[in-house]
N, C-alpha and C. Protein backbone atom coordinates (compact mmCIF):
# COMPACT_ATOMS: atom_id res chain seq x y z
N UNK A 1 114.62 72.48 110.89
CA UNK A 1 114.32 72.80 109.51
C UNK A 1 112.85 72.56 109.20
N UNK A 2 112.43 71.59 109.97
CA UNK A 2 110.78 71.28 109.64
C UNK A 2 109.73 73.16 109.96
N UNK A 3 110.18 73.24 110.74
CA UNK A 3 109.50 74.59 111.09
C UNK A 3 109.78 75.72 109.93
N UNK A 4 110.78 75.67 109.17
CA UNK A 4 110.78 76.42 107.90
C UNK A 4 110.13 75.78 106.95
N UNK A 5 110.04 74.57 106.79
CA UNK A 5 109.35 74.04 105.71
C UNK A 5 107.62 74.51 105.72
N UNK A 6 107.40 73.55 106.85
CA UNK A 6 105.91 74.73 107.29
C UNK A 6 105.61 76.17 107.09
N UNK A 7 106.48 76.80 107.00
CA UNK A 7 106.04 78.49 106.96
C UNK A 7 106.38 78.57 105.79
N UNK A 8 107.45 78.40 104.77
CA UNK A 8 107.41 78.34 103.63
C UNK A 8 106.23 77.73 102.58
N UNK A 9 106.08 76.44 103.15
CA UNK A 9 104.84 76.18 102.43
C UNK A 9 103.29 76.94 102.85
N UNK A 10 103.31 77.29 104.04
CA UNK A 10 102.24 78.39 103.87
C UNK A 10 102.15 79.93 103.32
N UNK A 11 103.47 80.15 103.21
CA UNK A 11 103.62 81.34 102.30
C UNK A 11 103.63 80.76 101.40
N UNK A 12 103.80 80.11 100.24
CA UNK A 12 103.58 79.42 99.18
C UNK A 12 101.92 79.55 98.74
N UNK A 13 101.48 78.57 99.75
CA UNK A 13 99.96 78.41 99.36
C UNK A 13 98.96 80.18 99.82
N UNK A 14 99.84 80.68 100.33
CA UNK A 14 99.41 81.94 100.80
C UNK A 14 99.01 82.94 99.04
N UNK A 15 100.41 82.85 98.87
CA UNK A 15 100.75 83.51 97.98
C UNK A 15 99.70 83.25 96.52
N UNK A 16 99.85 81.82 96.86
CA UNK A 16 98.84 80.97 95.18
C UNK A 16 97.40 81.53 95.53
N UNK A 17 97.30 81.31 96.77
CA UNK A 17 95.34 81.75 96.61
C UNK A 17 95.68 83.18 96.64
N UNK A 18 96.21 84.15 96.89
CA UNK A 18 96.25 85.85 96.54
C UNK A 18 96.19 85.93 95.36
N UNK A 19 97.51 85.28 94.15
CA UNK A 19 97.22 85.26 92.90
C UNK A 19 96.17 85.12 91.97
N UNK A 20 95.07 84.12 93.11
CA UNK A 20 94.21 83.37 92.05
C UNK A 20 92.91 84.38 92.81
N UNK A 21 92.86 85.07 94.31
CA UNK A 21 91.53 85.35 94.44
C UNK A 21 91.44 86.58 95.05
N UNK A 22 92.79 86.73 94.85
CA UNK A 22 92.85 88.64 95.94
C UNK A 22 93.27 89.22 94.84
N UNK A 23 93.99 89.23 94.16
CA UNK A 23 94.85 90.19 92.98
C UNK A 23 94.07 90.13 91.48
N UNK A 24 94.03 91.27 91.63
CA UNK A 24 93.16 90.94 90.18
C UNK A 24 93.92 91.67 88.47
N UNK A 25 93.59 90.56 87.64
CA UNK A 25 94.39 91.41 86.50
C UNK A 25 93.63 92.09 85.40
N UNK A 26 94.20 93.91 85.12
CA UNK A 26 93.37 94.63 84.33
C UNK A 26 93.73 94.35 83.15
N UNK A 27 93.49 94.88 82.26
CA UNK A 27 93.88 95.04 80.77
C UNK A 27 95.41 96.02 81.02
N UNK A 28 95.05 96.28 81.88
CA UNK A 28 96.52 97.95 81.59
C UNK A 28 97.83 96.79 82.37
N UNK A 29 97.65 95.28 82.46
CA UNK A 29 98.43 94.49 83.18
C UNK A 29 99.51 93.76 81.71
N UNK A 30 100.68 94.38 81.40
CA UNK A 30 100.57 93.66 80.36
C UNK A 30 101.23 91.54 80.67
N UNK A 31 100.31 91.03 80.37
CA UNK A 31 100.21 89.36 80.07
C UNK A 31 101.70 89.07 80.21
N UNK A 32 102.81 89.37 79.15
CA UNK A 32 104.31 88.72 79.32
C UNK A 32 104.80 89.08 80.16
N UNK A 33 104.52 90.56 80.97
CA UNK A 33 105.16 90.85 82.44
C UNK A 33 104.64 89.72 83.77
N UNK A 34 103.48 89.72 83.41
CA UNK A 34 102.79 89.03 84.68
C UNK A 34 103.39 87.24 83.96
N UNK A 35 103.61 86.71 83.52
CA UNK A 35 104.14 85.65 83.08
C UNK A 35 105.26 85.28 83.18
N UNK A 36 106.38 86.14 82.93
CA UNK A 36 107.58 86.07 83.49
C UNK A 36 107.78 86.03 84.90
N UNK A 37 107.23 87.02 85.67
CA UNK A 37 106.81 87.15 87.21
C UNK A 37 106.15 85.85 87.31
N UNK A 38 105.55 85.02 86.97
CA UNK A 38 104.64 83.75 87.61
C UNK A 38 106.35 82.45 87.40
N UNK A 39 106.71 82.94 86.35
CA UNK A 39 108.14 81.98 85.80
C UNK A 39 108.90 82.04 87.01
N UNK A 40 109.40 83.25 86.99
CA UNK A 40 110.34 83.31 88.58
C UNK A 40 109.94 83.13 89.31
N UNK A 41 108.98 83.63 89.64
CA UNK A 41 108.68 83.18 90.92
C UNK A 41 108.49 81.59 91.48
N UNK A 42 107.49 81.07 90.43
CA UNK A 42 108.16 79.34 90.15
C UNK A 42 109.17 78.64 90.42
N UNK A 43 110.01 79.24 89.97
CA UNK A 43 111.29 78.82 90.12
C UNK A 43 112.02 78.98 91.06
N UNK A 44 111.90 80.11 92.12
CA UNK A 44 112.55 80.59 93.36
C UNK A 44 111.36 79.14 94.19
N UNK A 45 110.30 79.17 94.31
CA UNK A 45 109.47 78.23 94.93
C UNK A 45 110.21 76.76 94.88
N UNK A 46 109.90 76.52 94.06
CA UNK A 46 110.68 74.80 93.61
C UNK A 46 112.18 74.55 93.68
N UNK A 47 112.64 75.77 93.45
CA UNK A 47 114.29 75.65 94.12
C UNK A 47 114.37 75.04 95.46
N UNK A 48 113.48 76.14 96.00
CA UNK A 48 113.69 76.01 97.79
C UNK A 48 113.07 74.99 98.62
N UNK A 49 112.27 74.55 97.61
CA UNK A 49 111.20 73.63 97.87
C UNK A 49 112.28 71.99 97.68
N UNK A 50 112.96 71.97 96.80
CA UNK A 50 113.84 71.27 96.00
C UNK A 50 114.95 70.72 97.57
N UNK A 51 116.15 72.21 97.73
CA UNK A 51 116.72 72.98 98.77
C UNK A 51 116.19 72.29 99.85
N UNK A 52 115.40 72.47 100.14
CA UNK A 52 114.31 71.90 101.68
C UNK A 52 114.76 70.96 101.97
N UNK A 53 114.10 69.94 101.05
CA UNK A 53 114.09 68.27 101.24
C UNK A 53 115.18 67.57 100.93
N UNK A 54 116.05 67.98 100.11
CA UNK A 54 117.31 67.79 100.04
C UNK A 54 118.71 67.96 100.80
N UNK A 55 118.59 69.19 101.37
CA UNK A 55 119.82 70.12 102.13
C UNK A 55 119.61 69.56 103.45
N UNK A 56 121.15 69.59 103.98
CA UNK A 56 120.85 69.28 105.10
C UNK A 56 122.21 69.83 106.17
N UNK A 57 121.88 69.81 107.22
CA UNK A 57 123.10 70.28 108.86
C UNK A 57 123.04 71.97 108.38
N UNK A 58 122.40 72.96 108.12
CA UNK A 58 122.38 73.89 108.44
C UNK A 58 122.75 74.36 109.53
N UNK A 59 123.14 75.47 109.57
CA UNK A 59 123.26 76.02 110.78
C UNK A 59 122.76 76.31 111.46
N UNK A 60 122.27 76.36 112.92
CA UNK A 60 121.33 76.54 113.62
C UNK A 60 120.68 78.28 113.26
N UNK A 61 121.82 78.99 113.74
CA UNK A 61 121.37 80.60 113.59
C UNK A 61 120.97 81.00 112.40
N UNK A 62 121.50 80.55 111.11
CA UNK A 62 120.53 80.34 109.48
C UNK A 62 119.32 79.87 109.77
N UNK A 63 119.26 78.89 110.15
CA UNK A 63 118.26 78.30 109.96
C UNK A 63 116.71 79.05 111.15
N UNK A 64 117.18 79.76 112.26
CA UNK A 64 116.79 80.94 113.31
C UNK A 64 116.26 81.87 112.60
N UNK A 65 117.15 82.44 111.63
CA UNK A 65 116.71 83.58 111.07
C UNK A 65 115.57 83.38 110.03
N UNK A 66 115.72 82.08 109.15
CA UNK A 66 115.01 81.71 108.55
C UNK A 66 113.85 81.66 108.72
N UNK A 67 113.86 81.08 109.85
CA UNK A 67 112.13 81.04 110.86
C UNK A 67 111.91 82.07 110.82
N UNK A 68 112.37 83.15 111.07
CA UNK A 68 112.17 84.64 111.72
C UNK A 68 111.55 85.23 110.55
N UNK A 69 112.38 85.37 109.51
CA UNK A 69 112.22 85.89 108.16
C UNK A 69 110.73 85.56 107.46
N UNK A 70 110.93 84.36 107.83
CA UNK A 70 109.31 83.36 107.03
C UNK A 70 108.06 84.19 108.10
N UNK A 71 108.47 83.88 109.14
CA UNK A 71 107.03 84.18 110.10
C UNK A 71 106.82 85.58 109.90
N UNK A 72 107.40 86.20 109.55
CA UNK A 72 107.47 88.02 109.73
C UNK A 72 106.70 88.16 108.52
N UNK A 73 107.36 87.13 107.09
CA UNK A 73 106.79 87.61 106.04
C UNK A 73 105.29 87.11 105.76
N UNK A 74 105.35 86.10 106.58
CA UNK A 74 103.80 85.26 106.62
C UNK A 74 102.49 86.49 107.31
N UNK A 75 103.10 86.88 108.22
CA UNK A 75 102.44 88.12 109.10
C UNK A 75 102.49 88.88 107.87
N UNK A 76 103.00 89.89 107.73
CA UNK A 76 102.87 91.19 106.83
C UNK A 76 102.07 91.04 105.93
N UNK A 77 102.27 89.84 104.98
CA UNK A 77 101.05 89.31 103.79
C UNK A 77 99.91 88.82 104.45
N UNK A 78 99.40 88.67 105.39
CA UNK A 78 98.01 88.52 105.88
C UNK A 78 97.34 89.78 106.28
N UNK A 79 98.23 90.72 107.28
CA UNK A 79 97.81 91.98 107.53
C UNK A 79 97.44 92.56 106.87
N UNK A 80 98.30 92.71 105.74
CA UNK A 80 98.36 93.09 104.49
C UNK A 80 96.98 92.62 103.64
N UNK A 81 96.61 91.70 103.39
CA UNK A 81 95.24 91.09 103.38
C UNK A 81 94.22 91.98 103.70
N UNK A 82 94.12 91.81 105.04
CA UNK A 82 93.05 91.84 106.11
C UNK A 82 92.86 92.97 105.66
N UNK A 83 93.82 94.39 105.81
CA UNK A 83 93.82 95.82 105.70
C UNK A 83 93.13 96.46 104.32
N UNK A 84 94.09 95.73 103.17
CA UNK A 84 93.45 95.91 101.97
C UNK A 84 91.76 95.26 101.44
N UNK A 85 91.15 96.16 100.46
CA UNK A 85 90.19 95.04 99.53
C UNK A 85 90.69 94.01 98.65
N UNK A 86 90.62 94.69 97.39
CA UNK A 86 90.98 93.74 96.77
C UNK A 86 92.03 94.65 96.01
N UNK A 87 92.90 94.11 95.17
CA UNK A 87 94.04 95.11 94.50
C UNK A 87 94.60 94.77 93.11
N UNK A 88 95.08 95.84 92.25
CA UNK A 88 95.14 95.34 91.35
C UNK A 88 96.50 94.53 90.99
N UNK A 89 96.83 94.11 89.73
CA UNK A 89 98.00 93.35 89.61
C UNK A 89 98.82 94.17 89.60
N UNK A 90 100.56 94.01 89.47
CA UNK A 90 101.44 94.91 89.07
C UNK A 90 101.37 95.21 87.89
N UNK A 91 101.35 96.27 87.50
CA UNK A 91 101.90 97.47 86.34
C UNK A 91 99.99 97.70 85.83
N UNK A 92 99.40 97.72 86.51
CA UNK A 92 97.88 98.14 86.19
C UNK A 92 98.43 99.82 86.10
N UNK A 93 97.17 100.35 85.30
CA UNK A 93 96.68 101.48 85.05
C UNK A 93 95.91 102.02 85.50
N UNK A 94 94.99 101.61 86.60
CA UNK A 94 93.89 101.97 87.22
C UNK A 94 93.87 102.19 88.41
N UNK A 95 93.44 102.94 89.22
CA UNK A 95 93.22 103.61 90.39
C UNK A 95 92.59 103.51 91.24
N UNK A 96 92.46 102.52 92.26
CA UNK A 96 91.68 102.68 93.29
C UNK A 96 91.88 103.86 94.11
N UNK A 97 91.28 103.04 95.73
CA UNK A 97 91.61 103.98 96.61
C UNK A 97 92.85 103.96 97.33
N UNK A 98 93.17 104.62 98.13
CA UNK A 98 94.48 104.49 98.30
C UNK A 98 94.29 104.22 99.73
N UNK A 99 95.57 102.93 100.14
CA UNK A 99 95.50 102.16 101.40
C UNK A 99 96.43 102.94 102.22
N UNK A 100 96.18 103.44 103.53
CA UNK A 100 97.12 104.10 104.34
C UNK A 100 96.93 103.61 105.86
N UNK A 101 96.44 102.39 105.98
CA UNK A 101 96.16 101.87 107.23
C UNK A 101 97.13 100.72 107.78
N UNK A 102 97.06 99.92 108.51
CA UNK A 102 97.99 98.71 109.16
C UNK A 102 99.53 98.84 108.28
N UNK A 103 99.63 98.02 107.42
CA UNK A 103 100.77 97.70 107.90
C UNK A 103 100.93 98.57 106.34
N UNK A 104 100.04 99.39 106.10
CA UNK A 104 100.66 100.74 104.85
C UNK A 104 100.99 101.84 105.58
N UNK A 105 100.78 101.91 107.13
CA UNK A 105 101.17 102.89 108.10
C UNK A 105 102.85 102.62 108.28
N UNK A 106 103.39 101.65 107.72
CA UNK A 106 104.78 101.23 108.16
C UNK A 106 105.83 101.53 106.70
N UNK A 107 104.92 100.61 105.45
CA UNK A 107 105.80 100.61 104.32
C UNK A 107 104.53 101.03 103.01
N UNK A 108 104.69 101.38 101.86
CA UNK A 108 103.79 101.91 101.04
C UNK A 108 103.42 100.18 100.28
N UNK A 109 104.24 99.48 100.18
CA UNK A 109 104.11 98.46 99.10
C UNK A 109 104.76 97.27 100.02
N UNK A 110 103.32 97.29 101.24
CA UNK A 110 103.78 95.75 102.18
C UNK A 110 103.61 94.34 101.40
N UNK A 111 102.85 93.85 100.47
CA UNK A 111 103.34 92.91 100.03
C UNK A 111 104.35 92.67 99.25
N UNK A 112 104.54 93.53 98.69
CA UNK A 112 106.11 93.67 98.16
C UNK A 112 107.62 93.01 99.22
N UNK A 113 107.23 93.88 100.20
CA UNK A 113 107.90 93.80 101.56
C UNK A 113 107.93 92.14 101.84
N UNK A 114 106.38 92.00 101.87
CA UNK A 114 106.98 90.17 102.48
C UNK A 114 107.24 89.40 101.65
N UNK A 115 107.06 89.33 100.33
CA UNK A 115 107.87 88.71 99.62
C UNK A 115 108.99 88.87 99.08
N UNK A 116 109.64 89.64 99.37
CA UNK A 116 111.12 90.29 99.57
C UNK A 116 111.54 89.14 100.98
N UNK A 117 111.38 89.32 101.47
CA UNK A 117 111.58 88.54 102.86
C UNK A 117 111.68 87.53 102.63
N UNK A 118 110.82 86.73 102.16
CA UNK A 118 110.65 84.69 102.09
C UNK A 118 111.69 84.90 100.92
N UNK A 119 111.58 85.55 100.00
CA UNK A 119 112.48 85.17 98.89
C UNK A 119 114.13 85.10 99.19
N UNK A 120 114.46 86.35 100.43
CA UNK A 120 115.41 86.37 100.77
C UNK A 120 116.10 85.70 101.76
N UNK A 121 114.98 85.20 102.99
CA UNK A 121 115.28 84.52 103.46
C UNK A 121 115.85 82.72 103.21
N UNK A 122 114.89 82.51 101.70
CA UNK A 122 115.67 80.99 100.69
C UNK A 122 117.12 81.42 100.51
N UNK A 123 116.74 82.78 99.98
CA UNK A 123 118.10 82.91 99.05
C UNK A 123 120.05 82.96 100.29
N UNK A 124 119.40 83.62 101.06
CA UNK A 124 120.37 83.56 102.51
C UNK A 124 120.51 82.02 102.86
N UNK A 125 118.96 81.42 102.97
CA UNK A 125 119.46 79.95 103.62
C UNK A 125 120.40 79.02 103.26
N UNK A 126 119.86 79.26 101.69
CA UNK A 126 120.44 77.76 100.70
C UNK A 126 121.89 78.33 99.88
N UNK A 127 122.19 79.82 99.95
CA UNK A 127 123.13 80.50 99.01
C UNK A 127 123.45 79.68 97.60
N UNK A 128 122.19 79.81 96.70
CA UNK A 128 122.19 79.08 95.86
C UNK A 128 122.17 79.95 94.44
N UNK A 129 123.11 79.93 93.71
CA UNK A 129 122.77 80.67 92.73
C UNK A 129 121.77 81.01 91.66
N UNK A 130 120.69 80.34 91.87
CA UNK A 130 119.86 80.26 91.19
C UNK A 130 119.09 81.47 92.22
N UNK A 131 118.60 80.78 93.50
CA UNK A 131 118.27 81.44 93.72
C UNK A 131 118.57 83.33 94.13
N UNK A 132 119.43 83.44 94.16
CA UNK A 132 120.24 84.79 94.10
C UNK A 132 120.16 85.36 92.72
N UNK A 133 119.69 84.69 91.75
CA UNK A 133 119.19 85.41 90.46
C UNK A 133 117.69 85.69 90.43
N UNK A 134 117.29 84.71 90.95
CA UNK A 134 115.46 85.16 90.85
C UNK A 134 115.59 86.77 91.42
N UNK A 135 115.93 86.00 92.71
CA UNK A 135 115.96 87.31 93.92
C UNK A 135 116.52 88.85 93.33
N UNK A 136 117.37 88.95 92.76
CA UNK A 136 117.33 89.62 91.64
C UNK A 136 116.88 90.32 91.16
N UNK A 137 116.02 89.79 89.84
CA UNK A 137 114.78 89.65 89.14
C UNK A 137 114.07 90.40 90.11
N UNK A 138 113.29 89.69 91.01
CA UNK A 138 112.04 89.63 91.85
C UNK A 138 112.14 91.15 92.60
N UNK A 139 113.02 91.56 93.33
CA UNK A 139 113.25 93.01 93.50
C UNK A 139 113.55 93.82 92.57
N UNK A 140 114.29 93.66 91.60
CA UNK A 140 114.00 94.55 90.33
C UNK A 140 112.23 94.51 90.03
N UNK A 141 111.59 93.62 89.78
CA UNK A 141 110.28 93.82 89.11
C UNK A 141 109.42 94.39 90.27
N UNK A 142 109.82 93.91 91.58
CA UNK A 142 108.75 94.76 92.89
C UNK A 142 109.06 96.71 92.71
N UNK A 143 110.37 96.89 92.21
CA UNK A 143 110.44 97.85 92.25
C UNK A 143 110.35 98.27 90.74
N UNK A 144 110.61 98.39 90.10
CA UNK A 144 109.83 99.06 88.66
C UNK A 144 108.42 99.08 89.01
N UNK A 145 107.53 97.55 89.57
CA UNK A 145 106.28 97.37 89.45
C UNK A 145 105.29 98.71 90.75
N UNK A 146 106.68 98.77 91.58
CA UNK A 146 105.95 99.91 92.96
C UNK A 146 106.35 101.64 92.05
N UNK A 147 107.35 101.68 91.20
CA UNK A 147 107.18 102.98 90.69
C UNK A 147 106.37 103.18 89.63
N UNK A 148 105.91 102.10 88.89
CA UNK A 148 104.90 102.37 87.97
C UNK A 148 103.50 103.15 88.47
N UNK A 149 103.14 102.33 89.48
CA UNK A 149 102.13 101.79 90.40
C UNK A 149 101.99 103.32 90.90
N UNK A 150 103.19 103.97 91.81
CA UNK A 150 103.03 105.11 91.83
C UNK A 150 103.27 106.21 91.23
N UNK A 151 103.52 106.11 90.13
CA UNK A 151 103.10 107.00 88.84
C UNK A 151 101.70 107.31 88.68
N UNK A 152 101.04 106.07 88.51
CA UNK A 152 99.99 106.09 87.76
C UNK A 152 99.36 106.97 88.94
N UNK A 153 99.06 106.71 89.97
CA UNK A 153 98.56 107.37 91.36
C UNK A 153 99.29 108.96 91.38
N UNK A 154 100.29 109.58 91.53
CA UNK A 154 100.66 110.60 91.17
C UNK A 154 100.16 111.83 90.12
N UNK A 155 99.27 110.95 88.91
CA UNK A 155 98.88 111.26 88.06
C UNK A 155 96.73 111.76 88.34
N UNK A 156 96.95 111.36 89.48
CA UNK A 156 95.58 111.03 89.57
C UNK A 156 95.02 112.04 90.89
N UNK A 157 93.76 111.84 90.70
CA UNK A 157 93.33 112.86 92.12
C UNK A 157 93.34 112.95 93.19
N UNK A 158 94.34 111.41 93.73
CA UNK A 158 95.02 111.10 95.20
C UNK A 158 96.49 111.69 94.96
N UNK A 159 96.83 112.25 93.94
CA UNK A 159 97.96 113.18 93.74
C UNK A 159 98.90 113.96 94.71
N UNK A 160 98.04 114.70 95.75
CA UNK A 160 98.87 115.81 96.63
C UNK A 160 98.70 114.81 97.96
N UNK A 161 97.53 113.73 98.24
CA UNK A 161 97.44 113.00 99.67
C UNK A 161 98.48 111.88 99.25
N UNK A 162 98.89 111.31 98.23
CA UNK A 162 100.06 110.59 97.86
C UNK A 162 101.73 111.23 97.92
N UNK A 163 101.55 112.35 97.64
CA UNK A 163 102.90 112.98 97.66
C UNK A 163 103.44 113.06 99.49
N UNK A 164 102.42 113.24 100.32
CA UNK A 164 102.67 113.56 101.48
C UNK A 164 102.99 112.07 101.88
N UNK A 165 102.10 111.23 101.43
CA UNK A 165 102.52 109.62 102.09
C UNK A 165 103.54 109.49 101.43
N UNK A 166 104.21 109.56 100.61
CA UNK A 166 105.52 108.93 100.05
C UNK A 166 106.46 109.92 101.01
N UNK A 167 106.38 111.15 101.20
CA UNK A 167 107.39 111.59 102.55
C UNK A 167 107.42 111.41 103.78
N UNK A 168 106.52 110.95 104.13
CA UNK A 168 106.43 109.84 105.58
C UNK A 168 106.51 108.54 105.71
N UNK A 169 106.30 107.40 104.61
CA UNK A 169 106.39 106.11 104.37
C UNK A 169 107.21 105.64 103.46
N UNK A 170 108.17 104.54 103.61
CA UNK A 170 109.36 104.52 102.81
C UNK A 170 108.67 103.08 101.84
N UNK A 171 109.07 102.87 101.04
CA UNK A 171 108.78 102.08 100.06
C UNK A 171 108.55 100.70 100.53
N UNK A 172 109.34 99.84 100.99
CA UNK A 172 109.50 98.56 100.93
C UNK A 172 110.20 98.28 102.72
N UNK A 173 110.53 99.27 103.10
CA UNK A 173 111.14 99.48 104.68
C UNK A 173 110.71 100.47 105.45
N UNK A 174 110.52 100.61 106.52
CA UNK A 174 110.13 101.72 107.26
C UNK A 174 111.12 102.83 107.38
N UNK A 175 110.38 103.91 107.23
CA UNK A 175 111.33 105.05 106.65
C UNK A 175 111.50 105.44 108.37
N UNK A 176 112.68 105.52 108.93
CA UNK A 176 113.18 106.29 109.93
C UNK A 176 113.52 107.68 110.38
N UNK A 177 112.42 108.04 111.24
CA UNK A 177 112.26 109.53 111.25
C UNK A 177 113.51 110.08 112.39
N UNK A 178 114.08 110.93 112.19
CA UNK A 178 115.26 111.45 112.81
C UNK A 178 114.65 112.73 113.78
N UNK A 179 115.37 113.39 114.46
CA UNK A 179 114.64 114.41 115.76
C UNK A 179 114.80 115.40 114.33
N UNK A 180 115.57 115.95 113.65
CA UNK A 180 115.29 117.30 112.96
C UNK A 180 114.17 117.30 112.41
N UNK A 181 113.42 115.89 111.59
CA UNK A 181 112.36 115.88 110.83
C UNK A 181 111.34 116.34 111.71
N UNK A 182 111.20 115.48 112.78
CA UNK A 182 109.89 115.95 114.15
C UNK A 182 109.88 117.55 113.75
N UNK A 183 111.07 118.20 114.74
CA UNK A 183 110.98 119.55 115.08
C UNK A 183 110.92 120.45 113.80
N UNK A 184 110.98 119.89 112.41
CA UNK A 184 110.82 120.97 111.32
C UNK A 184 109.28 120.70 111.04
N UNK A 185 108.21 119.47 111.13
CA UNK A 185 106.84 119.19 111.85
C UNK A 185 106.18 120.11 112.65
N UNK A 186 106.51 120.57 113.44
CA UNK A 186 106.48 120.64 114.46
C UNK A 186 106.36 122.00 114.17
N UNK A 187 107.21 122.94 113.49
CA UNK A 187 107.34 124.44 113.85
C UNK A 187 106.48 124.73 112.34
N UNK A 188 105.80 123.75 111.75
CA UNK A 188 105.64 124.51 110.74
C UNK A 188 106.54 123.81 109.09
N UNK A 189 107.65 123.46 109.52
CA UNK A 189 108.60 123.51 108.68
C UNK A 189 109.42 124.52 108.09
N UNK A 190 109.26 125.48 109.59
CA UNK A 190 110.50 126.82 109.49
C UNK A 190 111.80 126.58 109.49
């Protein structure tokens, strides 16, 4: 269990310095959304954090996956980092450029993705009802916050190079290409 505690708390502190020095908030961010989102998310943190130091004889293969889950999501949010500049908050209005490299070659909205992961991976470990409500929450708001997000982009002059990435890249999972898709590629789309 010590080895989850470690990766949890570095996704933790991962997460706090993104908030405070990678993510930035516009005016088009409205304040009680991003506040509620800082609430839950709080609260999924200190649950598990709570959960941690408290819980105990897990199961080995829970507690396996757990590792797995944490390290995967620890990876994706750094790549994720590295790949991007800087970005705006959820439900902004404004438009950068649009990221289609590392690990946006896999999913459109990778930090979304790894914190989907750590959150789920608490929520699997500890099966705690609390946490199974954040979790909840927290994918409801990743996803309103990823269709807003691509609205606003839809709307904009990355318009037709966005429409093509949303049919090759799946949201939050890697979209799985099947042999008909290749060969209708392939001929054209005859």
């Amino acid at each position: 269990m010590s080895i989850s505690i470690v990766l949890y708390i570095a996704i933790v502190l991962s997460l706090i310095w993104a908030r405070l020095r990678f993510f930035k908030m516009t005016s088009g961010t409205p304040r009680l959304s991003a506040l509620l989102y800082d609430a839950t998310v709080a609260t999924q943190i200190i649950t598990t954090l709570i959960l941690m130091f408290t819980t105990s004889g897990k199961s080995l293969p829970l507690v396996a996956a757990s590792i797995f889950l944490y390290a995967l999501s620890l990876f994706l949010f750094w790549w994720s980092i590295f790949t991007a500049k800087k970005l705006d908050f959820a439900f902004s209005n404004e438009v950068g450029s649009i990221v289609t490299t590392g690990p946006f070659r896999i999913v459109r909205h990778p930090f979304y993705s790894s914190y989907i992961l750590a959150w789920l991976s608490s929520t699997f470990l500890f099966n705690s009802l609390i946490l199974w409500i954040t979790l909840a929450y927290l994918i409801a708001f990743y996803f309103l916050s990823a269709r807003k997000e691509e609205g606003v982009i839809l709307k904009s002059v990355y318009s037709k190079e966005y429409r093509k990435y949303i049919q090759n890249v799946g949201m939050f999972l890697p979209r799985i290409k099947n042999g008909s898709d290749q060969v209708q590629d392939s001929d054209g789309g005859k």
